[in-house]
C-alpha atoms as a PDB file:
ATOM      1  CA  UNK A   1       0.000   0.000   0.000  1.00  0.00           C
ATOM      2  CA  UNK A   2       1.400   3.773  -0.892  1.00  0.00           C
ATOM      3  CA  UNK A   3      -0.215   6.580   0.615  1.00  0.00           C
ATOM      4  CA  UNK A   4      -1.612   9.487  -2.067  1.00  0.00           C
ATOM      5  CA  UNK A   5      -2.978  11.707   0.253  1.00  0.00           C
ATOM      6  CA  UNK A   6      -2.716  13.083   3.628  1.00  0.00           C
ATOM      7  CA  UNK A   7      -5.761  14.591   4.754  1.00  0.00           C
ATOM      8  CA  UNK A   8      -8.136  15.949   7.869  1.00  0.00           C
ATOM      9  CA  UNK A   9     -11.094  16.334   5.581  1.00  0.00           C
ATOM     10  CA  UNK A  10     -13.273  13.476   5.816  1.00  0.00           C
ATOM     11  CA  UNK A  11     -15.235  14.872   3.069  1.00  0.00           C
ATOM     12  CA  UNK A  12     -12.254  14.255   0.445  1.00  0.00           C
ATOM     13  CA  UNK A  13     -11.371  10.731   1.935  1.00  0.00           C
ATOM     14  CA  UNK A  14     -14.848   9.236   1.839  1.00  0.00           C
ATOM     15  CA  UNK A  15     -14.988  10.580  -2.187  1.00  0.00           C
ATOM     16  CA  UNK A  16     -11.737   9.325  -2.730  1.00  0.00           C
ATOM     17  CA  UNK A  17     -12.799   5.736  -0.943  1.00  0.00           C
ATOM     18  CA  UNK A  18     -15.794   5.958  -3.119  1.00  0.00           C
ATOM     19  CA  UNK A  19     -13.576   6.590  -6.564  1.00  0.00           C
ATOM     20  CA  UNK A  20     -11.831   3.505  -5.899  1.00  0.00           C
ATOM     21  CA  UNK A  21     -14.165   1.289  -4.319  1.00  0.00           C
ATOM     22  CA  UNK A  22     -16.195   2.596  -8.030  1.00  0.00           C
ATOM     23  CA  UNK A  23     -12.984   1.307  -9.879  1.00  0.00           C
ATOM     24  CA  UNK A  24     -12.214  -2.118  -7.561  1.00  0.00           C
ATOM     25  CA  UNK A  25      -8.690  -0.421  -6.317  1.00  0.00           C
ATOM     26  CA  UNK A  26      -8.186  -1.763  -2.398  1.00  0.00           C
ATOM     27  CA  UNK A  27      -7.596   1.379  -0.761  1.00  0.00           C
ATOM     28  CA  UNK A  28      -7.537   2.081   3.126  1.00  0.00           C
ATOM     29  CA  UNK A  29      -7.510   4.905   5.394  1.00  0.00           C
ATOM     30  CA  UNK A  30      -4.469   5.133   7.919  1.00  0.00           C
ATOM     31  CA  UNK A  31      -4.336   6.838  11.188  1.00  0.00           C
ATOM     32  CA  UNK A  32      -8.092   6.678  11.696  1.00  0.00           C
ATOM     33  CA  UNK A  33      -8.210   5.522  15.432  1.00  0.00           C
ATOM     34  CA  UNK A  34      -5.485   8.453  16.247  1.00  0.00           C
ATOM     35  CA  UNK A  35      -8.249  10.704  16.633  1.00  0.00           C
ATOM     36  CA  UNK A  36      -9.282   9.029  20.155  1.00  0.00           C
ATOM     37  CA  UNK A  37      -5.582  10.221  20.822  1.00  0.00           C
ATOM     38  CA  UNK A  38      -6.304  13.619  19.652  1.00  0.00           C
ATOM     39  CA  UNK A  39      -9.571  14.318  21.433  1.00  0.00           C
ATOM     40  CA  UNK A  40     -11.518  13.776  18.063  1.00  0.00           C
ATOM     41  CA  UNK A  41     -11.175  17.304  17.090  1.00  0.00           C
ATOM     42  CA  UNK A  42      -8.976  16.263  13.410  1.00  0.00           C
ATOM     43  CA  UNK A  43      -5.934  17.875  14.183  1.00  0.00           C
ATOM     44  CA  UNK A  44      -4.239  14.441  12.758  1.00  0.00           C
ATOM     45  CA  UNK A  45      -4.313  13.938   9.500  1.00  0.00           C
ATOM     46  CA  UNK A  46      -5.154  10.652   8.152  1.00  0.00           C
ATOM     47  CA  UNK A  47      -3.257   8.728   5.060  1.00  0.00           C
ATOM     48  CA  UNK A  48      -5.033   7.573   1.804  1.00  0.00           C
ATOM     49  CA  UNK A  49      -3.280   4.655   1.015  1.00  0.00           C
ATOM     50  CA  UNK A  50      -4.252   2.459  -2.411  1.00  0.00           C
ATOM     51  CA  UNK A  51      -2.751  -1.004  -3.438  1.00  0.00           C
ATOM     52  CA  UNK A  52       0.883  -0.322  -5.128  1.00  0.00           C
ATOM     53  CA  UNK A  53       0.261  -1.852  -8.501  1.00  0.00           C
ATOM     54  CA  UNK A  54      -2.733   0.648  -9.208  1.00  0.00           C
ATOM     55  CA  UNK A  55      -1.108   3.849  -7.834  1.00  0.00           C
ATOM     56  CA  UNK A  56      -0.824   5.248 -11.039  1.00  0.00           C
ATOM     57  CA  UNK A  57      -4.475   4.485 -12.365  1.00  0.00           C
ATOM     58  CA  UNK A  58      -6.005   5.639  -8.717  1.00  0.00           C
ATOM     59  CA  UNK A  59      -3.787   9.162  -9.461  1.00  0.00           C
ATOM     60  CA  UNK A  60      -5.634   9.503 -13.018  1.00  0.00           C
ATOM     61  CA  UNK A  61      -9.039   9.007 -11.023  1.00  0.00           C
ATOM     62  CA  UNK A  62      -8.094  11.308  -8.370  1.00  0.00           C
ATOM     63  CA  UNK A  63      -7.183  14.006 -10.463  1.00  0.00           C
ATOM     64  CA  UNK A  64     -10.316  13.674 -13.005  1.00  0.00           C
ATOM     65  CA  UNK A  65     -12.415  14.098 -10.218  1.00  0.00           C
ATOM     66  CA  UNK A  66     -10.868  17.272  -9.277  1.00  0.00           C
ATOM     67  CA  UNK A  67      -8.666  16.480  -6.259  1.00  0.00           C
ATOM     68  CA  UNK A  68      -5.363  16.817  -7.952  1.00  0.00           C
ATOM     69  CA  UNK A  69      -4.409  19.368  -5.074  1.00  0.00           C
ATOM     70  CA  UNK A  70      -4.581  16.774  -2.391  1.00  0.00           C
ATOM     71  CA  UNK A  71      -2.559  14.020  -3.828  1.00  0.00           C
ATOM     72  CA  UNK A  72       1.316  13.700  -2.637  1.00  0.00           C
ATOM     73  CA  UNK A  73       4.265  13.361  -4.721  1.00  0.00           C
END
């Protein structure tokens, strides 16, 4: 698994989790249970991670759906 973005916004994460659940990719969302660390308030940021072999193919969906500005390099 490679992380391709690192996000509080649950907003982006559950879209992005729907992209590739759309386009069968395994994906997961890191760092999830660090909130109960944090207090819940999302100070943490959480890591998109997709299977390695589709990395580049879950980029291309990522960025036609407009969220080119939260993927990492």
């Amino acid at each position: 698994m490679l992380e391709i973005i690192r996000t509080n916004d649950v907003v982006i994460l559950s879209l992005a989790e729907s992209l590739m659940r759309d386009a069968g990719i395994h994906c997961m969302v890191a760092d999830q249970s660090m909130s109960v660390l944090e207090g819940s308030l999302g100070l943490l940021p959480r890591r998109f991670m997709v299977e390695e072999e589709r990395v580049d193919e879950a980029r291309r969906i990522l960025r036609d759906a407009g969220l080119e500005a939260e993927l990492r390099s």
